[in-house]
PDB file of N, CA and C in Angstrom:
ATOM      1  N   UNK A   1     -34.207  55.917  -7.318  1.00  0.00           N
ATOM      2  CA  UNK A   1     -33.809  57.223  -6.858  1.00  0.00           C
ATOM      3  C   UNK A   1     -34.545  57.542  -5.572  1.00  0.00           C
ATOM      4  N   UNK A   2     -33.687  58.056  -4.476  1.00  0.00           N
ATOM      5  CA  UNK A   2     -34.477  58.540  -3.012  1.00  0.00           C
ATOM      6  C   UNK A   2     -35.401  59.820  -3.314  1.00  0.00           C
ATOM      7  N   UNK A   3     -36.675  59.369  -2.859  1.00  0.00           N
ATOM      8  CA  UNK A   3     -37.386  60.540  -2.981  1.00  0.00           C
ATOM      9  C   UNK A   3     -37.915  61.076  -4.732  1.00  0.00           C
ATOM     10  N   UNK A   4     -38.010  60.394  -5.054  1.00  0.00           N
ATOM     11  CA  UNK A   4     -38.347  60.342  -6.308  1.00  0.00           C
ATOM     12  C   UNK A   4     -39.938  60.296  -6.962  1.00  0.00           C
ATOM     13  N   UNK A   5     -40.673  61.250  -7.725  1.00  0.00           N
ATOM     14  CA  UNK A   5     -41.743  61.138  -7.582  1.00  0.00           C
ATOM     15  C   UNK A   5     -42.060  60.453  -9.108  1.00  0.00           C
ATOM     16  N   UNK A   6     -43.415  60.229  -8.907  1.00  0.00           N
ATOM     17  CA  UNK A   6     -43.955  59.509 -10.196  1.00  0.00           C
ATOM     18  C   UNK A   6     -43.856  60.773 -11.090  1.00  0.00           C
ATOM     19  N   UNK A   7     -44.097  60.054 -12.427  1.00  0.00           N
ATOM     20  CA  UNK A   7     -44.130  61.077 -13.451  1.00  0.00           C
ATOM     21  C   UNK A   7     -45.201  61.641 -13.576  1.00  0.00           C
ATOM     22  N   UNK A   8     -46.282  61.626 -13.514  1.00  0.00           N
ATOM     23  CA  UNK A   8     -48.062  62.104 -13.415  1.00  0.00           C
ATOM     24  C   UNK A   8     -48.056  63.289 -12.242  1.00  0.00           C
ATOM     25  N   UNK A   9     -46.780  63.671 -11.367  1.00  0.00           N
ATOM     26  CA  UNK A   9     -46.999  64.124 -10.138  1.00  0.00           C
ATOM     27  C   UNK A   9     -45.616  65.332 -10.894  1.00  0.00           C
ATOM     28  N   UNK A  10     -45.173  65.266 -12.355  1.00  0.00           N
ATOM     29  CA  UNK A  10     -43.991  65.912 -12.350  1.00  0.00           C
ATOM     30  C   UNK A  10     -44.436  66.976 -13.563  1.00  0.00           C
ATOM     31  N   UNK A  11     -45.342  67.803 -13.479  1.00  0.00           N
ATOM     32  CA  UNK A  11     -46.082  68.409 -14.983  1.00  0.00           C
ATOM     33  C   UNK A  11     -44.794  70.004 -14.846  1.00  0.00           C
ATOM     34  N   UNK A  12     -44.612  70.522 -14.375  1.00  0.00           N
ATOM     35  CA  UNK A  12     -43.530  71.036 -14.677  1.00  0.00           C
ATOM     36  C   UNK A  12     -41.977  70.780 -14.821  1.00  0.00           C
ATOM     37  N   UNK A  13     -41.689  69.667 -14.577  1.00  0.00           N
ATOM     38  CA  UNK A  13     -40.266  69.098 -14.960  1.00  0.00           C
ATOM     39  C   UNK A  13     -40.061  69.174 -15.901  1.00  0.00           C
ATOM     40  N   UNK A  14     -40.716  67.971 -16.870  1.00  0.00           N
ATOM     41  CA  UNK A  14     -40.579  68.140 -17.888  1.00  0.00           C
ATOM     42  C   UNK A  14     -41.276  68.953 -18.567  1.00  0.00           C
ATOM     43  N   UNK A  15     -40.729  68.958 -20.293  1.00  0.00           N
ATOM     44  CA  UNK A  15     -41.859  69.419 -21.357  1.00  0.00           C
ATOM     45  C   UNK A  15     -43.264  69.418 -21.794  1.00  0.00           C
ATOM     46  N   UNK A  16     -43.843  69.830 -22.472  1.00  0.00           N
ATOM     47  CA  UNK A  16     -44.911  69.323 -23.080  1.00  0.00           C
ATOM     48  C   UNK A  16     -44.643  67.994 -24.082  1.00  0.00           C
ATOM     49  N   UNK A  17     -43.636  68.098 -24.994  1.00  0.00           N
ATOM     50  CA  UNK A  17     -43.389  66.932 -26.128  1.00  0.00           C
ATOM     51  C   UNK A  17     -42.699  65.561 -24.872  1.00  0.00           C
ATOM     52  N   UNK A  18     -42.221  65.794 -23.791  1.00  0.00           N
ATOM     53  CA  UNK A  18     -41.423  64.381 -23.073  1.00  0.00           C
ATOM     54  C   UNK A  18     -43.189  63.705 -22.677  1.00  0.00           C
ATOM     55  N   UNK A  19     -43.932  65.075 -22.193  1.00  0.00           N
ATOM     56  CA  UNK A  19     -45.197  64.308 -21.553  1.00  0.00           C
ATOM     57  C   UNK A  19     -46.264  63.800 -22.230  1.00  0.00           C
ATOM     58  N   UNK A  20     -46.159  63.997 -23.537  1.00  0.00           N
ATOM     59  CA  UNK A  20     -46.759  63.699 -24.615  1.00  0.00           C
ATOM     60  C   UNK A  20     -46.523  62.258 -25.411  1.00  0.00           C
ATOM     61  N   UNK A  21     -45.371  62.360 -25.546  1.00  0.00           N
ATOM     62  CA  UNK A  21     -44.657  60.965 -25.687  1.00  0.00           C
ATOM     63  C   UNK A  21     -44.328  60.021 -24.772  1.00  0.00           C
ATOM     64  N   UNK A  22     -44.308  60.352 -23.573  1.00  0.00           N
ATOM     65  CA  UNK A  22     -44.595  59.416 -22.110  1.00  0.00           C
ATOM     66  C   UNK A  22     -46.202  58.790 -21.919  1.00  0.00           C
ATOM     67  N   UNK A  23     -46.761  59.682 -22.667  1.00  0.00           N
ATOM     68  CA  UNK A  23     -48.027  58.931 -22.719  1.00  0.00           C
ATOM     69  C   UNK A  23     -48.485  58.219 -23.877  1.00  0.00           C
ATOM     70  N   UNK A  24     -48.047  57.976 -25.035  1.00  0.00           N
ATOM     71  CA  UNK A  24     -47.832  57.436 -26.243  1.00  0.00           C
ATOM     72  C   UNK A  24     -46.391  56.846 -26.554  1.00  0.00           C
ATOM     73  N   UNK A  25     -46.112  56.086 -25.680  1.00  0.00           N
ATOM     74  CA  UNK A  25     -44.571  55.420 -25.865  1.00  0.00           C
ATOM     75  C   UNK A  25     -44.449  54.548 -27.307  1.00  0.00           C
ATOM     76  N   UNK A  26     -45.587  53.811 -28.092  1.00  0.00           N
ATOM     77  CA  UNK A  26     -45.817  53.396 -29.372  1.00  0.00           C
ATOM     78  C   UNK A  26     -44.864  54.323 -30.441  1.00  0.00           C
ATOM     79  N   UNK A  27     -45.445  55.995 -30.080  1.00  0.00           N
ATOM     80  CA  UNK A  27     -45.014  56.892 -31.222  1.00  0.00           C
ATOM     81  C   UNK A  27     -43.350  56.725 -30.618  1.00  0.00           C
ATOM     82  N   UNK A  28     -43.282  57.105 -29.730  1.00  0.00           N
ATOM     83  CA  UNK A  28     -42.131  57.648 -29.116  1.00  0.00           C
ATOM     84  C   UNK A  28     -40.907  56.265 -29.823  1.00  0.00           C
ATOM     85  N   UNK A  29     -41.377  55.227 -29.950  1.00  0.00           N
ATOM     86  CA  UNK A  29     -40.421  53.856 -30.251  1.00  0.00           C
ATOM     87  C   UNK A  29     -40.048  54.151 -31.942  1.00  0.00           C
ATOM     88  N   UNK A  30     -41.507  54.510 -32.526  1.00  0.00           N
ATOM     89  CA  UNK A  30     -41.139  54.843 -34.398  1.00  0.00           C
ATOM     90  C   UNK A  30     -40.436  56.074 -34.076  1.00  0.00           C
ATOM     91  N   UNK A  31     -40.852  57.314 -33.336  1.00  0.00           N
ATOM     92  CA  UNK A  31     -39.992  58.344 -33.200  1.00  0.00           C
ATOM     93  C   UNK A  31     -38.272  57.677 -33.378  1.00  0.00           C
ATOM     94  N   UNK A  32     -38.134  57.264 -32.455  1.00  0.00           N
ATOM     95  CA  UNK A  32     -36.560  56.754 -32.246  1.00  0.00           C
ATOM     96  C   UNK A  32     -35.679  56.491 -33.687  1.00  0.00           C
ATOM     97  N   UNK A  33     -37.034  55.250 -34.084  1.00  0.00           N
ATOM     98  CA  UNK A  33     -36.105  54.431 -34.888  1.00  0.00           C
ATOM     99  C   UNK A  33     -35.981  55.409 -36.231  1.00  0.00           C
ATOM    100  N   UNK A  34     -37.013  56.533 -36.386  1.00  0.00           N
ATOM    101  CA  UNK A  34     -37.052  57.174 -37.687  1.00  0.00           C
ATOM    102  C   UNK A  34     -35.828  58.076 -37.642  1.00  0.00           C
ATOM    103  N   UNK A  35     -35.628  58.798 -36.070  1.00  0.00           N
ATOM    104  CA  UNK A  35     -34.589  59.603 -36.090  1.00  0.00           C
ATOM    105  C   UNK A  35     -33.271  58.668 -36.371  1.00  0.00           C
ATOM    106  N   UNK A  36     -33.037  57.604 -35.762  1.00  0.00           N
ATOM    107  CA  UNK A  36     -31.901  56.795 -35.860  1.00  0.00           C
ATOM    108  C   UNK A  36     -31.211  56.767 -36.922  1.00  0.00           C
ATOM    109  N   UNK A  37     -32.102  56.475 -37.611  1.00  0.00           N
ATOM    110  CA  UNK A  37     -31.896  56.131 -39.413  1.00  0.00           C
ATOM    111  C   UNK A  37     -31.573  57.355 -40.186  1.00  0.00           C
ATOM    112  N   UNK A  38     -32.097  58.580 -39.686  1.00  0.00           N
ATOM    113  CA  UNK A  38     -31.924  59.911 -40.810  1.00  0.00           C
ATOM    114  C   UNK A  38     -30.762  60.347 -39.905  1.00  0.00           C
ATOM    115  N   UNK A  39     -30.488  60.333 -38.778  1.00  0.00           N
ATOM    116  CA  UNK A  39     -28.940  60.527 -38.094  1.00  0.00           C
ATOM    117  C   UNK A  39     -27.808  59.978 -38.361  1.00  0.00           C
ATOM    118  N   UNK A  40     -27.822  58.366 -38.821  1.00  0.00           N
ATOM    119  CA  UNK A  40     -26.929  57.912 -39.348  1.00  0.00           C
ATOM    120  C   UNK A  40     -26.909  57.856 -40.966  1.00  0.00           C
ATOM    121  N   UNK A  41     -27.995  58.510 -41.535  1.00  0.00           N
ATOM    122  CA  UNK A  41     -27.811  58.507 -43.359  1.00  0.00           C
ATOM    123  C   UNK A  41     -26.909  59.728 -43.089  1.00  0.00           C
ATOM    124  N   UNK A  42     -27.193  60.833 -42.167  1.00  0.00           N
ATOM    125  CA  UNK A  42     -26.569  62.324 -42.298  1.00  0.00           C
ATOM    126  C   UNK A  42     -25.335  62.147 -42.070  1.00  0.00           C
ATOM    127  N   UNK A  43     -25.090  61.352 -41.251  1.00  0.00           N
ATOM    128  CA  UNK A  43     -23.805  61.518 -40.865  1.00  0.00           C
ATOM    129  C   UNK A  43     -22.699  60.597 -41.617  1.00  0.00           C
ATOM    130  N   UNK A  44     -22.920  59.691 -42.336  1.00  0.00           N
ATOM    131  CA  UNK A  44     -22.381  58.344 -43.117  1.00  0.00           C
ATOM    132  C   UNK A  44     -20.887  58.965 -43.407  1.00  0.00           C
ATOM    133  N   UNK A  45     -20.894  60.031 -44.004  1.00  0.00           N
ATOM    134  CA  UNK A  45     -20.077  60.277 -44.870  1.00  0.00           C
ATOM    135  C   UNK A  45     -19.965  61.858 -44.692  1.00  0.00           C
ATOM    136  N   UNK A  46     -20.323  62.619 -43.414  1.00  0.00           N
ATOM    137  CA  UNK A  46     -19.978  63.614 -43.534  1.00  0.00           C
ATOM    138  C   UNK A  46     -18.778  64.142 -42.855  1.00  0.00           C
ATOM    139  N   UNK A  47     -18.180  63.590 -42.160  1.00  0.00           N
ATOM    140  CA  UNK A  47     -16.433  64.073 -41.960  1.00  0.00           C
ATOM    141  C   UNK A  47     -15.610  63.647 -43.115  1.00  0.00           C
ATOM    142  N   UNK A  48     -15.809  62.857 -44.080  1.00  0.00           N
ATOM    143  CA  UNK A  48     -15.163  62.730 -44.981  1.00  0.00           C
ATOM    144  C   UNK A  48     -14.970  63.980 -45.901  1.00  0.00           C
ATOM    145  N   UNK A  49     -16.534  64.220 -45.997  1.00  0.00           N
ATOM    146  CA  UNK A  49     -16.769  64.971 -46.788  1.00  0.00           C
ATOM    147  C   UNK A  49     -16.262  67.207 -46.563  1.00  0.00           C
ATOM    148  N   UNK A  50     -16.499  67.495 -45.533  1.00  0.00           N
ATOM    149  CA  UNK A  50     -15.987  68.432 -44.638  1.00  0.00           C
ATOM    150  C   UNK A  50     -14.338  68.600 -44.588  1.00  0.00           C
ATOM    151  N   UNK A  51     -13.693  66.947 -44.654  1.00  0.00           N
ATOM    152  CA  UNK A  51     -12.335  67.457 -44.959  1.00  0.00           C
ATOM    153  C   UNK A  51     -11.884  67.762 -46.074  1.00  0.00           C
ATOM    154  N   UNK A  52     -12.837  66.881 -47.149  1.00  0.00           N
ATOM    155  CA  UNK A  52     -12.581  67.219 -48.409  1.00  0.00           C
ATOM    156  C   UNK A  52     -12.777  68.708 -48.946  1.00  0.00           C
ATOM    157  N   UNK A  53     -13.507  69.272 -48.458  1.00  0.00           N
ATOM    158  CA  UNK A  53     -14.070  70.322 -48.871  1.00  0.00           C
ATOM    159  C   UNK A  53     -12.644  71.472 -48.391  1.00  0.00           C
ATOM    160  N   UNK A  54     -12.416  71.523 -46.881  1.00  0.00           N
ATOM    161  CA  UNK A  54     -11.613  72.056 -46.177  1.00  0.00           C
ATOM    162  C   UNK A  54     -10.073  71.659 -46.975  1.00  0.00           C
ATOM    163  N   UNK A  55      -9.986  70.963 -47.311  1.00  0.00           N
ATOM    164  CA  UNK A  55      -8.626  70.535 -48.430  1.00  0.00           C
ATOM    165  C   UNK A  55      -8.963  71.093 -49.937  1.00  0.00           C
ATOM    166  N   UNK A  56      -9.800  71.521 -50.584  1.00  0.00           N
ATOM    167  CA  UNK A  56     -10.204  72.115 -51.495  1.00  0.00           C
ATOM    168  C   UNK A  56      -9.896  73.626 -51.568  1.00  0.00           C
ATOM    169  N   UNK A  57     -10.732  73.809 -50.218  1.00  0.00           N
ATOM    170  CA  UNK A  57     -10.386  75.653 -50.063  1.00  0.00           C
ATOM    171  C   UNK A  57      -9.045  75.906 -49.758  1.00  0.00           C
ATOM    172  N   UNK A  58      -8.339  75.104 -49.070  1.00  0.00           N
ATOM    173  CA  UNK A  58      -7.039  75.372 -48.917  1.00  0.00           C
ATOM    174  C   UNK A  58      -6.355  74.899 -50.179  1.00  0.00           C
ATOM    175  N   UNK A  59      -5.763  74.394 -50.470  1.00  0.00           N
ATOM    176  CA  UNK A  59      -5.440  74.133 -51.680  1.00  0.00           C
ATOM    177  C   UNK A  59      -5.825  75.037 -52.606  1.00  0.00           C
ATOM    178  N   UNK A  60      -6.784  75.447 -52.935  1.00  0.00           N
ATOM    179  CA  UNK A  60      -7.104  76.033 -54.240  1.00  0.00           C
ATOM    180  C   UNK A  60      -7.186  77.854 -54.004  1.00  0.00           C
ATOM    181  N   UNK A  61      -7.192  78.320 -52.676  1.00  0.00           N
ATOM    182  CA  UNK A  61      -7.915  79.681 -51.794  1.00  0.00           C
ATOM    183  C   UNK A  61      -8.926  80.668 -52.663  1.00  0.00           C
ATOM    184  N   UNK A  62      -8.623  81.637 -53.244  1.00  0.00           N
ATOM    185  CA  UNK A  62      -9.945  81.852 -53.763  1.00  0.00           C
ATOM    186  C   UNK A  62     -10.585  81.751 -54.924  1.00  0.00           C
ATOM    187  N   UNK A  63      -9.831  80.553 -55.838  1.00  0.00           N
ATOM    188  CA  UNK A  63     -10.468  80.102 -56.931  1.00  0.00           C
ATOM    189  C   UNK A  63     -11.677  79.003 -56.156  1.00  0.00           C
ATOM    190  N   UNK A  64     -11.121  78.539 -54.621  1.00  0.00           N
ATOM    191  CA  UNK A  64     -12.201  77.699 -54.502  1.00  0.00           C
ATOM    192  C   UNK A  64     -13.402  77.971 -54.018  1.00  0.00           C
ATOM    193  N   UNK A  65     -13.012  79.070 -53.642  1.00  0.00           N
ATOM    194  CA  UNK A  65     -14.511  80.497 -53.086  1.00  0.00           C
ATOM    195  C   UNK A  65     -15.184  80.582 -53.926  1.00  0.00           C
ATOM    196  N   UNK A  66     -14.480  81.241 -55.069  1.00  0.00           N
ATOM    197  CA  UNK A  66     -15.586  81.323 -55.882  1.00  0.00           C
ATOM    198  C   UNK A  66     -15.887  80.368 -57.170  1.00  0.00           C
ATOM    199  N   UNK A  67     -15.710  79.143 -56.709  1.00  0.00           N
ATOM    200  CA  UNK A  67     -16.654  78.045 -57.143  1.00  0.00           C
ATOM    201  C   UNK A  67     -17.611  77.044 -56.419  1.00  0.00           C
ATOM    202  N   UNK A  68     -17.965  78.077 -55.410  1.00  0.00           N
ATOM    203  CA  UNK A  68     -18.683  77.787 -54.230  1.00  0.00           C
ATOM    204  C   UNK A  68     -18.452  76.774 -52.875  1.00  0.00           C
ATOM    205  N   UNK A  69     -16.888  76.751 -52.986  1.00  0.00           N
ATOM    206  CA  UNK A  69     -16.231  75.808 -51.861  1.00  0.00           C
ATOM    207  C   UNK A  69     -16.663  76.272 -50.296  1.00  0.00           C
ATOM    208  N   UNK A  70     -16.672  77.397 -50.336  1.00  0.00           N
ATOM    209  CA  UNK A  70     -17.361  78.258 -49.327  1.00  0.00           C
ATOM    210  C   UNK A  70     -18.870  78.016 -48.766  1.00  0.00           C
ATOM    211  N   UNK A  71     -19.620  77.542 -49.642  1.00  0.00           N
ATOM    212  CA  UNK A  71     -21.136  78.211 -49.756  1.00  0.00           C
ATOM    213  C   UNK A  71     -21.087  76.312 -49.263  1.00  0.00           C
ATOM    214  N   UNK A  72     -20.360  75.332 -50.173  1.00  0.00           N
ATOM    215  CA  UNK A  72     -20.927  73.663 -50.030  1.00  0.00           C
ATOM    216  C   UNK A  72     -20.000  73.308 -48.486  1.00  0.00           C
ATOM    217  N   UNK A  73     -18.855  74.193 -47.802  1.00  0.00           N
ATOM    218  CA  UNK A  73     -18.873  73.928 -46.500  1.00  0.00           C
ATOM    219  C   UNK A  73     -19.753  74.426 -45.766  1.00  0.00           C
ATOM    220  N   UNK A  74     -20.447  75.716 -45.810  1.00  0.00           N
ATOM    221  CA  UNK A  74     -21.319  75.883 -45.003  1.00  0.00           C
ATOM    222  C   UNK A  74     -22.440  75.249 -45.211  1.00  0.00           C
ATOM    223  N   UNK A  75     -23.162  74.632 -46.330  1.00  0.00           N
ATOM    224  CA  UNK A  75     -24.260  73.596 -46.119  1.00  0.00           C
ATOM    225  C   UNK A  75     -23.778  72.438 -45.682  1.00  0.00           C
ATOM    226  N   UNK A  76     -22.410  72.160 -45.809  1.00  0.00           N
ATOM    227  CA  UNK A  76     -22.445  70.989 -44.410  1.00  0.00           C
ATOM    228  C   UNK A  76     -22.399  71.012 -43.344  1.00  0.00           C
ATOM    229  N   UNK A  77     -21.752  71.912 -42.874  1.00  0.00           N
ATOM    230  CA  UNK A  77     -21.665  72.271 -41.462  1.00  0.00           C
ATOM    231  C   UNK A  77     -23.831  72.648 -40.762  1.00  0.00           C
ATOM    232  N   UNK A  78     -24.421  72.915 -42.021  1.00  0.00           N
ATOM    233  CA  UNK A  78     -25.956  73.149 -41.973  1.00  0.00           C
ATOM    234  C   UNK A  78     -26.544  71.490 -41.605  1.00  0.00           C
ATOM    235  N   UNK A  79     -25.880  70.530 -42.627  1.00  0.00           N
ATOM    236  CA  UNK A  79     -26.793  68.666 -42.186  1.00  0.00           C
ATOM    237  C   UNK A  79     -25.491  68.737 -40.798  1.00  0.00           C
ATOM    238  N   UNK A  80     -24.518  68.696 -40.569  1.00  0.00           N
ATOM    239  CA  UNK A  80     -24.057  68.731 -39.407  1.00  0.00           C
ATOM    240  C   UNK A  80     -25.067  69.185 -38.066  1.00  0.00           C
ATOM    241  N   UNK A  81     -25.726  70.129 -38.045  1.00  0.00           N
ATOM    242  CA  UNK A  81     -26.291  70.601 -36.970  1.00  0.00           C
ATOM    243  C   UNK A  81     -27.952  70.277 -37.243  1.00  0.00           C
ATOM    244  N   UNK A  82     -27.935  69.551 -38.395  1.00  0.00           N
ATOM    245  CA  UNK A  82     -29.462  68.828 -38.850  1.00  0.00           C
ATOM    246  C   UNK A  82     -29.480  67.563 -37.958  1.00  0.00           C
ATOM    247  N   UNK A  83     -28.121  67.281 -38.586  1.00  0.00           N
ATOM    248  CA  UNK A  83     -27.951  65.468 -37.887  1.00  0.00           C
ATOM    249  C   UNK A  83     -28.019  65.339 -36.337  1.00  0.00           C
ATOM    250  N   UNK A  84     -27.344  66.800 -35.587  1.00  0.00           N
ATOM    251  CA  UNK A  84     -27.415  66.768 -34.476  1.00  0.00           C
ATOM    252  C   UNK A  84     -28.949  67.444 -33.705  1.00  0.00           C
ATOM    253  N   UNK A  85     -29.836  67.640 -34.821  1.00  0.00           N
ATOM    254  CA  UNK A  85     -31.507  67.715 -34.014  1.00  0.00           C
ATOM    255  C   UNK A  85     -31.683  66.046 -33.991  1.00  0.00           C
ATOM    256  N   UNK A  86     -31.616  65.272 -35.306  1.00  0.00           N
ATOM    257  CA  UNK A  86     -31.913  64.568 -35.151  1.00  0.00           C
ATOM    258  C   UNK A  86     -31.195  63.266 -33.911  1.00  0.00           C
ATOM    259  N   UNK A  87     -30.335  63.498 -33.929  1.00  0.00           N
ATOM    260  CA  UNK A  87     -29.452  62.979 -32.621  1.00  0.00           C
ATOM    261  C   UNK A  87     -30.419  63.079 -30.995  1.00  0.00           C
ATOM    262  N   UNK A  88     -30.541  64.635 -30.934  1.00  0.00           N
ATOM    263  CA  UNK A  88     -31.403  65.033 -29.360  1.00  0.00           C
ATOM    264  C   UNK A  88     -32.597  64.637 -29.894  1.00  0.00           C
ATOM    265  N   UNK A  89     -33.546  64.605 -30.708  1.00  0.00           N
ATOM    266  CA  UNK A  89     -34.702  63.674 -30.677  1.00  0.00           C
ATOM    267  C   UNK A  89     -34.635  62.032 -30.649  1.00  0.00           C
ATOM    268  N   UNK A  90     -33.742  61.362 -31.078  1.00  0.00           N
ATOM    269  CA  UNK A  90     -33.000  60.485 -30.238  1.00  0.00           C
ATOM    270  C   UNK A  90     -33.205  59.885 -29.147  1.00  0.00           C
ATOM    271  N   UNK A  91     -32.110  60.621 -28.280  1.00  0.00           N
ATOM    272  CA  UNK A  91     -32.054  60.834 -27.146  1.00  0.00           C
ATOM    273  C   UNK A  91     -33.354  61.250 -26.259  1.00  0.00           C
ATOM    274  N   UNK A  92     -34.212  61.899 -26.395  1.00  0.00           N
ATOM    275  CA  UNK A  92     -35.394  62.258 -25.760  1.00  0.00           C
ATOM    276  C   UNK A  92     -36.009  61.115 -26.055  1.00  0.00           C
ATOM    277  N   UNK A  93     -36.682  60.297 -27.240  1.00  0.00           N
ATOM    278  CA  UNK A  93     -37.289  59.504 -27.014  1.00  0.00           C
ATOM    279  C   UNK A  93     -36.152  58.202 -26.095  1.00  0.00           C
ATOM    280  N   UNK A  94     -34.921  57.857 -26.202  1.00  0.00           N
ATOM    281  CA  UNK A  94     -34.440  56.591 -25.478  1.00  0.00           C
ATOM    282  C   UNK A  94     -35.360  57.167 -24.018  1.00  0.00           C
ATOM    283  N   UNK A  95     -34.607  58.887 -23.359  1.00  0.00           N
ATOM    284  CA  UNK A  95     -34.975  58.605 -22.341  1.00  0.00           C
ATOM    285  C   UNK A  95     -36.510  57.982 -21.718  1.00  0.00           C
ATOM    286  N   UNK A  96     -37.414  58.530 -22.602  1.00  0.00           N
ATOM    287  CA  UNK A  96     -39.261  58.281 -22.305  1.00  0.00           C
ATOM    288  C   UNK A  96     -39.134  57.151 -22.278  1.00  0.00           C
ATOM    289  N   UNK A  97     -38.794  56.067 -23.629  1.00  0.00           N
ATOM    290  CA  UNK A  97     -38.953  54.640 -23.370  1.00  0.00           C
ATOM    291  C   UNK A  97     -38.187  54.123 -21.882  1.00  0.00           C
ATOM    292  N   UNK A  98     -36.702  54.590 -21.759  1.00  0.00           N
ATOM    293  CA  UNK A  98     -36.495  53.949 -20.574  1.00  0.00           C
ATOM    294  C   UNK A  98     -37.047  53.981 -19.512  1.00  0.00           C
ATOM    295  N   UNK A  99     -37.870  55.185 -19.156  1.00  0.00           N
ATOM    296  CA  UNK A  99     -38.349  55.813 -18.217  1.00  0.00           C
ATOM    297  C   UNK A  99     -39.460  54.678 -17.784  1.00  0.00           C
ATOM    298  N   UNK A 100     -40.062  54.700 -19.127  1.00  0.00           N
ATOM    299  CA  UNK A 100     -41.533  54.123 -19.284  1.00  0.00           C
ATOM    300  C   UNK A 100     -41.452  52.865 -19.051  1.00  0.00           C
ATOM    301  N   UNK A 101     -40.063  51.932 -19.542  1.00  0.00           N
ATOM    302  CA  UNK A 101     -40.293  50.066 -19.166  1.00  0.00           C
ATOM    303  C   UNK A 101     -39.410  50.407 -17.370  1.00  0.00           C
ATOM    304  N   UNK A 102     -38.377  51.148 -16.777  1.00  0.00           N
ATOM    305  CA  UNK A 102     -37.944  50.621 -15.420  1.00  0.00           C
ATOM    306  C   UNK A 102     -39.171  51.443 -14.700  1.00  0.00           C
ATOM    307  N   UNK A 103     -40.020  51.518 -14.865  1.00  0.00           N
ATOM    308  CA  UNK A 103     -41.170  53.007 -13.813  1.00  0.00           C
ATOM    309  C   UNK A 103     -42.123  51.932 -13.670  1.00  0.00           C
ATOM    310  N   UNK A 104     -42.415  51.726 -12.067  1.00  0.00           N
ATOM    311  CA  UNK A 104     -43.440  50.920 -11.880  1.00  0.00           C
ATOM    312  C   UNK A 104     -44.592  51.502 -11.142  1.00  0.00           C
ATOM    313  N   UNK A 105     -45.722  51.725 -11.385  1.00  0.00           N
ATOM    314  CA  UNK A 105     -46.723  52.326 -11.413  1.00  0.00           C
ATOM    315  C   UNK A 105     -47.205  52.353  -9.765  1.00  0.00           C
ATOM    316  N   UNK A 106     -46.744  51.181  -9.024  1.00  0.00           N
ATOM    317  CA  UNK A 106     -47.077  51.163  -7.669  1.00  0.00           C
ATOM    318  C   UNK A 106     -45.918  50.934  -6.722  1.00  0.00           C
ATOM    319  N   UNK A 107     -44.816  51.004  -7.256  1.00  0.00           N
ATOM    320  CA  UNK A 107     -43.301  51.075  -6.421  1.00  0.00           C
ATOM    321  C   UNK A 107     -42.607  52.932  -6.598  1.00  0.00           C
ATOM    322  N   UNK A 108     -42.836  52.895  -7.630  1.00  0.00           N
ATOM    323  CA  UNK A 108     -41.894  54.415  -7.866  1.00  0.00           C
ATOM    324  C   UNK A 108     -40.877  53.475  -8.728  1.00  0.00           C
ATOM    325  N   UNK A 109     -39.927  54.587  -9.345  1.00  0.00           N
ATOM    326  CA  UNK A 109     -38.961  54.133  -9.960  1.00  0.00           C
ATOM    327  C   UNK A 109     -38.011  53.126  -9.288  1.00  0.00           C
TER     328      UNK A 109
END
């Protein structure tokens, strides 16, 4: 990148947690792989499951309310937006590691 500064020279760009884990890239690698794994257990089977549910309430309308068809779509739609923290923690650690193996300490990026 033109004009591009080192990361040690960038303390307000980023966060506190990117600069934290830019300096502990070890954690930042188990970070990844732990989120990886609880992002794809969350998600395995949850559009399946969301339509099922959504074919329940329709089908059944408010006998399926009130046998809590209501209450078990909104706790999915709840690991839905779980799966997607775990997704952007993810993503934050790929970027640190990438950052951290193409960044050369006496060239610049």
């Amino acid at each position: 990148m033109a004009g591009a500064q080192p990361l040690s020279t960038l303390p307000t760009a980023y966060g506190r947690l990117y600069r934290y884990l830019s300096h502990r890239w070890w954690l930042a690698f188990l970070l990844m792989g732990a989120s990886f794994v609880c992002f794809g257990l969350l998600t395995l089977n949850l559009l399946h499951l969301v339509s099922a549910n959504i074919n329940f309430l329709v089908m059944n309308g408010l006998d399926a309310v009130r046998d809590g068809g209501l209450l078990q779509l909104l706790s999915l739609m709840a690991l839905g937006y779980f799966a997607a923290a775990f997704y952007v923690v993810f993503k934050l650690c790929e970027k640190v590691l990438v950052e951290k193996l193409t960044y050369d300490k006496h060239k610049g990026p």
